[in-house]
C-alpha atoms as a PDB file:
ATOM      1  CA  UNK A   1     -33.298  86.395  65.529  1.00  0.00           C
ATOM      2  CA  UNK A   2     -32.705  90.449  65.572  1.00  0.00           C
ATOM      3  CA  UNK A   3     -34.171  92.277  68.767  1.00  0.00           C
ATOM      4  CA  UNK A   4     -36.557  94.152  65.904  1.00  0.00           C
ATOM      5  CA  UNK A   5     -37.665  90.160  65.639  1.00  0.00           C
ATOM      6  CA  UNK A   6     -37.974  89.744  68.917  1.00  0.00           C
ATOM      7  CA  UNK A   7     -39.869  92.754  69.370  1.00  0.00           C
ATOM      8  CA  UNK A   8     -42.399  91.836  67.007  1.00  0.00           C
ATOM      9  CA  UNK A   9     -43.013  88.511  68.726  1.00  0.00           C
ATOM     10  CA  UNK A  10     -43.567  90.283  72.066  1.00  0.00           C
ATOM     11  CA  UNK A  11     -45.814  92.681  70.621  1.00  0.00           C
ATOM     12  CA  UNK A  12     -47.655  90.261  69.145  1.00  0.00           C
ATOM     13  CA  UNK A  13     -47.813  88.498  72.454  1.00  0.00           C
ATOM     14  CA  UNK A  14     -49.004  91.568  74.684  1.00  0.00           C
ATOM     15  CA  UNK A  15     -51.973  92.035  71.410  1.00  0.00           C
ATOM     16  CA  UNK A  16     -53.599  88.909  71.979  1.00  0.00           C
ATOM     17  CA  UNK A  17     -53.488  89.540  75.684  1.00  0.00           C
ATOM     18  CA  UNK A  18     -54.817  92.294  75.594  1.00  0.00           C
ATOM     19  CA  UNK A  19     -57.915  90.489  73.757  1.00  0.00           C
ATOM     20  CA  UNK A  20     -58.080  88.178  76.844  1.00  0.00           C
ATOM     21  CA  UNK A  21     -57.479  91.129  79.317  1.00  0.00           C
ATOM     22  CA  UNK A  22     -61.009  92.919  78.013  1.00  0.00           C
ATOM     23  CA  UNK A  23     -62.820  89.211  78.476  1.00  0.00           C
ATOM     24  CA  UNK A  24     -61.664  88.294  81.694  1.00  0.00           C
ATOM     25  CA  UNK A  25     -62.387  92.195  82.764  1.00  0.00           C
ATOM     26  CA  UNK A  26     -65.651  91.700  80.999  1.00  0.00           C
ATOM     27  CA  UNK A  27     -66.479  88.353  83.005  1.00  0.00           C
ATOM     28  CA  UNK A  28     -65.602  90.086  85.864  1.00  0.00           C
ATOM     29  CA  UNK A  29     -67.760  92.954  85.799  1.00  0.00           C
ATOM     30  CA  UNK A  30     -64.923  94.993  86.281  1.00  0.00           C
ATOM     31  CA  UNK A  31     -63.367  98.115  84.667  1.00  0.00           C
ATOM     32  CA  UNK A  32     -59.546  97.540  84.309  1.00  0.00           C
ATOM     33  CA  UNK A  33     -58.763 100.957  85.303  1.00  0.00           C
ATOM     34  CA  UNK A  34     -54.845 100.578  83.746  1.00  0.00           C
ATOM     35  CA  UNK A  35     -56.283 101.256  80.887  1.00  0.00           C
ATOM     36  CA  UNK A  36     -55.938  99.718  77.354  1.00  0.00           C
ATOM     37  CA  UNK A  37     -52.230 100.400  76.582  1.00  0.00           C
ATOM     38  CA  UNK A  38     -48.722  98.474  77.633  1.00  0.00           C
ATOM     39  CA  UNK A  39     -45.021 100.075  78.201  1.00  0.00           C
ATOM     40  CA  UNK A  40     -42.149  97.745  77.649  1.00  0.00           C
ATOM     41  CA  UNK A  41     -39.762  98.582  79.826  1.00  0.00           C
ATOM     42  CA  UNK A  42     -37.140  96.351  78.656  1.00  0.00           C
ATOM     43  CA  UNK A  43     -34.994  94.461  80.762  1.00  0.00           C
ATOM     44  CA  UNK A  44     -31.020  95.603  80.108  1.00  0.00           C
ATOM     45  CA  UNK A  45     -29.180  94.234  83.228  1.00  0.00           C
ATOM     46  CA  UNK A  46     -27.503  91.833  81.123  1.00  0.00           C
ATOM     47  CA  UNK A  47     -26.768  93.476  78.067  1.00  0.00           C
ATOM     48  CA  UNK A  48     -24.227  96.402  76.937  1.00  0.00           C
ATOM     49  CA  UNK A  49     -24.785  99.800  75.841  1.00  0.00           C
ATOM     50  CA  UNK A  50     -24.624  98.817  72.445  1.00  0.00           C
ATOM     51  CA  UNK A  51     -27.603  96.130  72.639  1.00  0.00           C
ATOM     52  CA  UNK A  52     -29.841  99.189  74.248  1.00  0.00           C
ATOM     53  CA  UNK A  53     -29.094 101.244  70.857  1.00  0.00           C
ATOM     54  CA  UNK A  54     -29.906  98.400  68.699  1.00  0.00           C
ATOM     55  CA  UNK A  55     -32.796  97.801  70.779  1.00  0.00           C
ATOM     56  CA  UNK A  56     -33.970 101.494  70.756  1.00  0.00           C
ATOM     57  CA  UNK A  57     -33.156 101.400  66.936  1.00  0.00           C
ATOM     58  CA  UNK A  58     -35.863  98.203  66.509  1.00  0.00           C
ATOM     59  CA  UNK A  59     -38.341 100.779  68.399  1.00  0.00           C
ATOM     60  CA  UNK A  60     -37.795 100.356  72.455  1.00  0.00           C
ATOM     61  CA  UNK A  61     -37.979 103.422  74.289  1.00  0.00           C
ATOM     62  CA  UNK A  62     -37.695 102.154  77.991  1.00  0.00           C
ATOM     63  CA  UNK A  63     -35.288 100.078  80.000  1.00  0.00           C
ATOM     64  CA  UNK A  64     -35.005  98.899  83.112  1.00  0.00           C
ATOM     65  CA  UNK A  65     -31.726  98.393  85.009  1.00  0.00           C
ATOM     66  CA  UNK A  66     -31.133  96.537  88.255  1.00  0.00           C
ATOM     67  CA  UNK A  67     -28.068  98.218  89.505  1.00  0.00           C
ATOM     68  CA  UNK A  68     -27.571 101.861  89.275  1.00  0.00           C
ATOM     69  CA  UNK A  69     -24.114 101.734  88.815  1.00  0.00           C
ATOM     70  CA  UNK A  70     -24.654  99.806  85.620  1.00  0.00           C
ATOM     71  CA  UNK A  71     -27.535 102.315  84.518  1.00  0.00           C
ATOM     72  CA  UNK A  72     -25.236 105.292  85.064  1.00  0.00           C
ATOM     73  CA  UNK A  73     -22.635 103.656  82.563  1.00  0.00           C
ATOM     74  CA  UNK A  74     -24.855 103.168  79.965  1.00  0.00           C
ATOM     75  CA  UNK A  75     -26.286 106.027  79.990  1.00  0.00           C
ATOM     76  CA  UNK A  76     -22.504 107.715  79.753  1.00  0.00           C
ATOM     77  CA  UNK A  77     -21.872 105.556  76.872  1.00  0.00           C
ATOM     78  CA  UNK A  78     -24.902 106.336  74.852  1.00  0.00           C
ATOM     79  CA  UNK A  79     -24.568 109.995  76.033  1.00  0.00           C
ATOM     80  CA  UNK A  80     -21.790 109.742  73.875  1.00  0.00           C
ATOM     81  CA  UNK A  81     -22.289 107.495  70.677  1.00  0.00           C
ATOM     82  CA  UNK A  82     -25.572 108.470  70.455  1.00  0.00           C
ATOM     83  CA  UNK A  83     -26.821 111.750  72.262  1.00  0.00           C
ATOM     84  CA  UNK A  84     -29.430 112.572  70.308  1.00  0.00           C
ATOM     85  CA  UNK A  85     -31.578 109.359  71.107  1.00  0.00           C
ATOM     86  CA  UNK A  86     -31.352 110.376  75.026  1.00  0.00           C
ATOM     87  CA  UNK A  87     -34.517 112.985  74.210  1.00  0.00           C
ATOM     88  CA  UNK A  88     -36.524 110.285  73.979  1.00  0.00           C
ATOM     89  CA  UNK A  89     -34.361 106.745  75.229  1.00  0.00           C
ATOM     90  CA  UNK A  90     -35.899 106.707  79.294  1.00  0.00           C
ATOM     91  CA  UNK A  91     -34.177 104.363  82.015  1.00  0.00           C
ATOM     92  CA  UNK A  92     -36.149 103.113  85.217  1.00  0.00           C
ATOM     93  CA  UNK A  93     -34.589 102.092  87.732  1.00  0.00           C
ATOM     94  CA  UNK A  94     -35.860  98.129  88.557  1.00  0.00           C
ATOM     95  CA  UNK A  95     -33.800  96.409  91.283  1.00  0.00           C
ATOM     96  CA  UNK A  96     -33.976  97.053  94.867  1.00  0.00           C
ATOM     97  CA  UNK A  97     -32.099 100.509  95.335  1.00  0.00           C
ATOM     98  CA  UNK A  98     -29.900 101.734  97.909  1.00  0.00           C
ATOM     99  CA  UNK A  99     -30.175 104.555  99.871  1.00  0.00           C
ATOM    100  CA  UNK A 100     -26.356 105.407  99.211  1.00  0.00           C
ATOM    101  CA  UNK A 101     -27.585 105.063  95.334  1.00  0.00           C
ATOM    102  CA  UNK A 102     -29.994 107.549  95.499  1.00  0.00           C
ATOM    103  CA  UNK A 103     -28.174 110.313  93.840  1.00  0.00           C
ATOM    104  CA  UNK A 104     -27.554 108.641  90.520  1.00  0.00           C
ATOM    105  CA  UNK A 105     -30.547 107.116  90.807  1.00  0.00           C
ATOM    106  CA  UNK A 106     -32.420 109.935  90.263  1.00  0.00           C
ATOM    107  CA  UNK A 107     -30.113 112.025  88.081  1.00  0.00           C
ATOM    108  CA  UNK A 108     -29.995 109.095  85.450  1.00  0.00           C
ATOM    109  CA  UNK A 109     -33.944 107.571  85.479  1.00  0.00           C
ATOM    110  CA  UNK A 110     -36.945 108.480  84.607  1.00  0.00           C
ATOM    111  CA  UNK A 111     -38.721 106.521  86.981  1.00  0.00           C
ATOM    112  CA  UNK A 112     -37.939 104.282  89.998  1.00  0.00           C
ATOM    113  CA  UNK A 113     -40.015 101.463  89.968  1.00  0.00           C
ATOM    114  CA  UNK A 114     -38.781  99.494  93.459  1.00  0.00           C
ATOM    115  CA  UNK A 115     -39.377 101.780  96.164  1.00  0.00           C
ATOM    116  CA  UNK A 116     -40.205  99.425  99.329  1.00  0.00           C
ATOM    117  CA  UNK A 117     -39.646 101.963 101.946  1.00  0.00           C
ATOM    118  CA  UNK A 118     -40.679 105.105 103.554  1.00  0.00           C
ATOM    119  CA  UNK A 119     -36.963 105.531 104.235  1.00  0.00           C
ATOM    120  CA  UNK A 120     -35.798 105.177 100.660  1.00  0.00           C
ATOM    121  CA  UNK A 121     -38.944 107.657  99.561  1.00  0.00           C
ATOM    122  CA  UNK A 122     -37.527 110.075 101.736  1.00  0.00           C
ATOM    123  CA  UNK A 123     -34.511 110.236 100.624  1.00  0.00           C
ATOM    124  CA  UNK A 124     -35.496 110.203  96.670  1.00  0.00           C
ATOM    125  CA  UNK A 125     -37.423 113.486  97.428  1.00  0.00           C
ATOM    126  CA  UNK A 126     -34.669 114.874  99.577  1.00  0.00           C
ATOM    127  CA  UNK A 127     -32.685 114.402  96.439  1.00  0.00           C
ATOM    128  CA  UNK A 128     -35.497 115.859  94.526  1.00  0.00           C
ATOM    129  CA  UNK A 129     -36.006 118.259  96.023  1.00  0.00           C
ATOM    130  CA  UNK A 130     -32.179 119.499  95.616  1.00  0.00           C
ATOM    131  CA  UNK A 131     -32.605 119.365  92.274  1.00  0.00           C
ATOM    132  CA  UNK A 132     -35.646 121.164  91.693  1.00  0.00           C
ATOM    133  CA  UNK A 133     -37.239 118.134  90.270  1.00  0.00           C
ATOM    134  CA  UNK A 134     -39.921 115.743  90.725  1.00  0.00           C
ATOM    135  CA  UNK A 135     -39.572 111.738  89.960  1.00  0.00           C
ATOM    136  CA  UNK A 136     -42.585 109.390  89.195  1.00  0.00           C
ATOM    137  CA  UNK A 137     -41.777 106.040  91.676  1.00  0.00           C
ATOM    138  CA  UNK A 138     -43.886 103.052  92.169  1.00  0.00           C
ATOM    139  CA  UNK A 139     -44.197 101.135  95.302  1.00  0.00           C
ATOM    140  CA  UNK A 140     -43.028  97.648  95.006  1.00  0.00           C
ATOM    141  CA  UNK A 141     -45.314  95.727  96.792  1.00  0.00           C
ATOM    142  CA  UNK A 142     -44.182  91.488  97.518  1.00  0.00           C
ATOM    143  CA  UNK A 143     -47.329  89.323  96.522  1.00  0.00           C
ATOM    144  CA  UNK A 144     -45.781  85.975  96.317  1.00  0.00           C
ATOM    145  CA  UNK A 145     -44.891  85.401 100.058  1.00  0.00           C
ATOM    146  CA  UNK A 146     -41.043  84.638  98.491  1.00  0.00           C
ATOM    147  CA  UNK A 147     -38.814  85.474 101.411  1.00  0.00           C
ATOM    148  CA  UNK A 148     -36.218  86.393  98.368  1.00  0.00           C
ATOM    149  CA  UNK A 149     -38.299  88.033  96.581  1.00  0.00           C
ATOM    150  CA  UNK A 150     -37.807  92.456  97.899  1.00  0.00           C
ATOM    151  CA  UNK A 151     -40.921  95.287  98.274  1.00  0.00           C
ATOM    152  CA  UNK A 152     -43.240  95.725 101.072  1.00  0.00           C
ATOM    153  CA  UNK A 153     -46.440  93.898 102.095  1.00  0.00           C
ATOM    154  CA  UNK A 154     -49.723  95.859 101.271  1.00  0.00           C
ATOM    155  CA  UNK A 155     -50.362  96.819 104.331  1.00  0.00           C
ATOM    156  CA  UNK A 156     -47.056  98.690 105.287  1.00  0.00           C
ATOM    157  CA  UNK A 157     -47.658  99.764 101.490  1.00  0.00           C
ATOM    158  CA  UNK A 158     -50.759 101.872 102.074  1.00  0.00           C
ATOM    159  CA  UNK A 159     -48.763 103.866 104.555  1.00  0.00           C
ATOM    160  CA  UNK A 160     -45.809 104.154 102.060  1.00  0.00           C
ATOM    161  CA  UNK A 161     -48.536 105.380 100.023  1.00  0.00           C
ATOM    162  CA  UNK A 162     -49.402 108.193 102.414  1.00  0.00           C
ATOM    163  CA  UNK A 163     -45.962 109.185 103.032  1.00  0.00           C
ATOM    164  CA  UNK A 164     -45.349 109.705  99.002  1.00  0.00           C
ATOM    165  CA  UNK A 165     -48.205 111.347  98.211  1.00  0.00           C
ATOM    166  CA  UNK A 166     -46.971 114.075 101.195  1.00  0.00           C
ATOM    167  CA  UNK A 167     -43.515 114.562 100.022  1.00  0.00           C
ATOM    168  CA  UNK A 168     -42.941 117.545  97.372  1.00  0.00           C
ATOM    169  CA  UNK A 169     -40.230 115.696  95.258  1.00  0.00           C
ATOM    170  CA  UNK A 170     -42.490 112.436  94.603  1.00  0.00           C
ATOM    171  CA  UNK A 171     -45.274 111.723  92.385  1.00  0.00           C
ATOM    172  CA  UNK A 172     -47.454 108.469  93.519  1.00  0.00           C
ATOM    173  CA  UNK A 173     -47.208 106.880  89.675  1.00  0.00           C
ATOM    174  CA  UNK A 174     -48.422 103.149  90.684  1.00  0.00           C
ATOM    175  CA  UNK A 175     -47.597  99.871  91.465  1.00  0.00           C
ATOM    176  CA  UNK A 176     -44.834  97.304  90.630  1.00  0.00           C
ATOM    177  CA  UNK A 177     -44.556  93.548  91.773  1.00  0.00           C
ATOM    178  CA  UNK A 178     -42.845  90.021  90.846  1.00  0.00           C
ATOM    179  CA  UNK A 179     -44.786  87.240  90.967  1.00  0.00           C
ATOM    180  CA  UNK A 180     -44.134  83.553  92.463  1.00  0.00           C
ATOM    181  CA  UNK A 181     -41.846  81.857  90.360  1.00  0.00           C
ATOM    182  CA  UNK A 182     -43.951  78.807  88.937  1.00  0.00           C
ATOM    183  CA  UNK A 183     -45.387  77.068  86.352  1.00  0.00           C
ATOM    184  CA  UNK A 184     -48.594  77.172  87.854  1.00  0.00           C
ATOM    185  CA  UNK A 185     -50.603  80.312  85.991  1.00  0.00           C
ATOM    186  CA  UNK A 186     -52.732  80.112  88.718  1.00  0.00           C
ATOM    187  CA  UNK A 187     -50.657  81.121  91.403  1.00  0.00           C
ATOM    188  CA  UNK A 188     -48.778  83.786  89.199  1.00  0.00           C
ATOM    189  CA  UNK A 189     -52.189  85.208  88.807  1.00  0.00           C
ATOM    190  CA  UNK A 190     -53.213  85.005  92.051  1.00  0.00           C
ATOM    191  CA  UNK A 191     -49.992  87.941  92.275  1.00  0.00           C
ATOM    192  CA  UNK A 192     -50.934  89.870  89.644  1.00  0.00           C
ATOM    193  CA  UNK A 193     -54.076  90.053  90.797  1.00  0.00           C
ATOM    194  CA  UNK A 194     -53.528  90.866  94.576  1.00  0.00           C
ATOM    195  CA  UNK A 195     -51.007  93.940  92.753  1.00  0.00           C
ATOM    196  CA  UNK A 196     -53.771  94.868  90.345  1.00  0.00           C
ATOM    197  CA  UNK A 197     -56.488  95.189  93.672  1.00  0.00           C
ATOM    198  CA  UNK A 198     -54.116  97.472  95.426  1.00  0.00           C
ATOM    199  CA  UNK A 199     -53.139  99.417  92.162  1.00  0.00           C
ATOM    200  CA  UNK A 200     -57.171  99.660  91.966  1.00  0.00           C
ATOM    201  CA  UNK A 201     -57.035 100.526  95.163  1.00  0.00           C
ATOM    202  CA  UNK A 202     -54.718 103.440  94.976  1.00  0.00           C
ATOM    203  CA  UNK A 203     -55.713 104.795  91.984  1.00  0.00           C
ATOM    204  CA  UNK A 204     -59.489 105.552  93.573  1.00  0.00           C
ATOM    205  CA  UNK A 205     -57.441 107.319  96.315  1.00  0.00           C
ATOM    206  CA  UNK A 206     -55.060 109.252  94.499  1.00  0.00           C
ATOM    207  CA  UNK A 207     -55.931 109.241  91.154  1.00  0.00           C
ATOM    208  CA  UNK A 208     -54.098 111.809  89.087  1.00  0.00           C
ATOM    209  CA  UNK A 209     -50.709 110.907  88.010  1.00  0.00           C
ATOM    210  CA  UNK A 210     -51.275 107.152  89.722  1.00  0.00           C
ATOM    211  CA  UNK A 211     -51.829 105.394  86.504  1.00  0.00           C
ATOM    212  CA  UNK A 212     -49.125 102.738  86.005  1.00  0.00           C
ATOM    213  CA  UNK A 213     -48.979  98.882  87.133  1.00  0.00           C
ATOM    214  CA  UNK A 214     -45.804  97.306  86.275  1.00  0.00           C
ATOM    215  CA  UNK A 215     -44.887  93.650  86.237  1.00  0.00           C
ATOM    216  CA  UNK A 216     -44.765  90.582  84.025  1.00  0.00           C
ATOM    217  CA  UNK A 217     -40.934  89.863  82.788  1.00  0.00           C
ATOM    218  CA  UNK A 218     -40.060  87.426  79.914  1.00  0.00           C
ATOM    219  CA  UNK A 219     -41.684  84.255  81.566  1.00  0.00           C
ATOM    220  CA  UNK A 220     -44.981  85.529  82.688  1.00  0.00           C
ATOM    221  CA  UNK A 221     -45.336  89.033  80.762  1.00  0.00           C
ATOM    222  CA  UNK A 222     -48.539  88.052  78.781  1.00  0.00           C
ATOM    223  CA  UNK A 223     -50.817  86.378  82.492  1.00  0.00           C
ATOM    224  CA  UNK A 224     -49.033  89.983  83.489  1.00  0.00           C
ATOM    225  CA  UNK A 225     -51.204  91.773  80.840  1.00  0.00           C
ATOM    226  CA  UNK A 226     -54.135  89.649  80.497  1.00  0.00           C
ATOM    227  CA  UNK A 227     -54.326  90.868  84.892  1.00  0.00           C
ATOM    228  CA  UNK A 228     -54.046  94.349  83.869  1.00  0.00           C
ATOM    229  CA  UNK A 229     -50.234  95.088  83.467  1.00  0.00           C
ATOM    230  CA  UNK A 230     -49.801  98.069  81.544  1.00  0.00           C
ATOM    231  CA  UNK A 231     -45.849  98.375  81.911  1.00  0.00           C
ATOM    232  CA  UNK A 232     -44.010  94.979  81.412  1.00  0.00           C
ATOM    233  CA  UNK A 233     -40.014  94.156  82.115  1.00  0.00           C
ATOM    234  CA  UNK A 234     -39.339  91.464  79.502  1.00  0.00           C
ATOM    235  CA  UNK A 235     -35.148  90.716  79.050  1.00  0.00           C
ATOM    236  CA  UNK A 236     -34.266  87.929  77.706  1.00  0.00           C
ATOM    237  CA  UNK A 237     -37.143  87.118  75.135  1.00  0.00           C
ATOM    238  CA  UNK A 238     -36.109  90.543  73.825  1.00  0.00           C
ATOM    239  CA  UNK A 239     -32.190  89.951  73.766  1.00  0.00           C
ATOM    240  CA  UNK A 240     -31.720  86.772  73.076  1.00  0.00           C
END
């Protein structure tokens, strides 16, 4: 199947759980405050250059790379078979980042969705900061318990919270997690709901610009939604 296949299927997906979403919301007597609407941020760690224009030719407009070394390459590449896509082709940085990364982190993404540490949000607006610029980063916050799994338990995270919302070269954009890897829906959405609590959470603070929850990747993407996911980080049901 084409990644324009592919991409149907997962849209398809994400539409009927978004049907669930506004029943289990419902149920709850809750207002899901992420809203109504879902970003795929699609997964490229494993893919070339290449794949990302095919995929941004089937209608993707986000990725998400893992290592900033391999974002910075692709976006070089692209920069040059296809520059006129890179108005509108974003990159987010996914996987844990480095504080000696920082630089290219932030001169080749959009957003950067794994920031664990007040350390590492320092530095991003440091960087900023240099560059007369602002970035949107969410805080990466572990819900599963997963020793292996990175981000920063909620209650360090409300303090990261504080700390971003005081620096000039950050905006406070939302949340990001990965849940428990299992079969059991029930403890996946036990994490999606713990992240969509403290997103809730935030967004009462902070409001404004604090209006994105990411997580959900090709395994668990639709629970992801149905808990109030409104970006996603699907790879491999999109590439393969």
């Amino acid at each position: 199947m084409s990644i324009a296949d592919n991409l149907s299927y997962v849209n398809q997906k994400i539409g009927a759980a978004l049907e669930k979403r506004r029943a289990r919301f419902l149920t709850l007597g809750r207002e899901c405050l992420s809203g109504s609407g879902v970003m795929i941020a699609a997964a490229s760690k494993y893919v070339d250059a290449p794949a990302i224009i095919e995929a941004y030719d089937a209608g993707i407009r986000v990725f998400g790379e893992n290592k900033v070394r391999d974002l910075k390459a692709k976006y070089e590449f692209i920069s040059s078979a296809r520059p006129e896509i890179l108005s509108e082709l974003k990159f987010h940085t996914i996987g844990h980042l480095q504080t000696n990364k920082v630089r290219d982190a932030v001169e080749y993404s959009a957003m950067i969705q794994s920031v664990d540490s007040v350390k590492l949000a320092r530095k991003i607006s440091e960087q900023c900061e240099k560059n007369s610029s602002r970035m949107d980063v969410l805080i990466e916050i572990k819900t599963s318990g997963e020793e292996t799994k990175t981000g920063i338990e909620i209650d360090g995270a409300r303090e990261l919270a504080e700390e971003i919302s005081s620096l000039g070269g950050l905006n406070l954009a939302g949340v990001m997690t990965m849940a428990i890897f299992s079969d059991d829906a029930a403890a996946v959405g036990e994490c999606f709901m713990k992240a969509f609590d403290f997103f809730e959470e935030l967004k009462k603070k902070y409001g404004g610009r604090c209006e994105y929850l990411s997580m959900g990747m090709s395994d668990d993407f639709e629970l992801a939604v149905e808990y109030g996911a409104n970006i996603i980080r699907p790879g491999r049901v999109l590439f393969k």
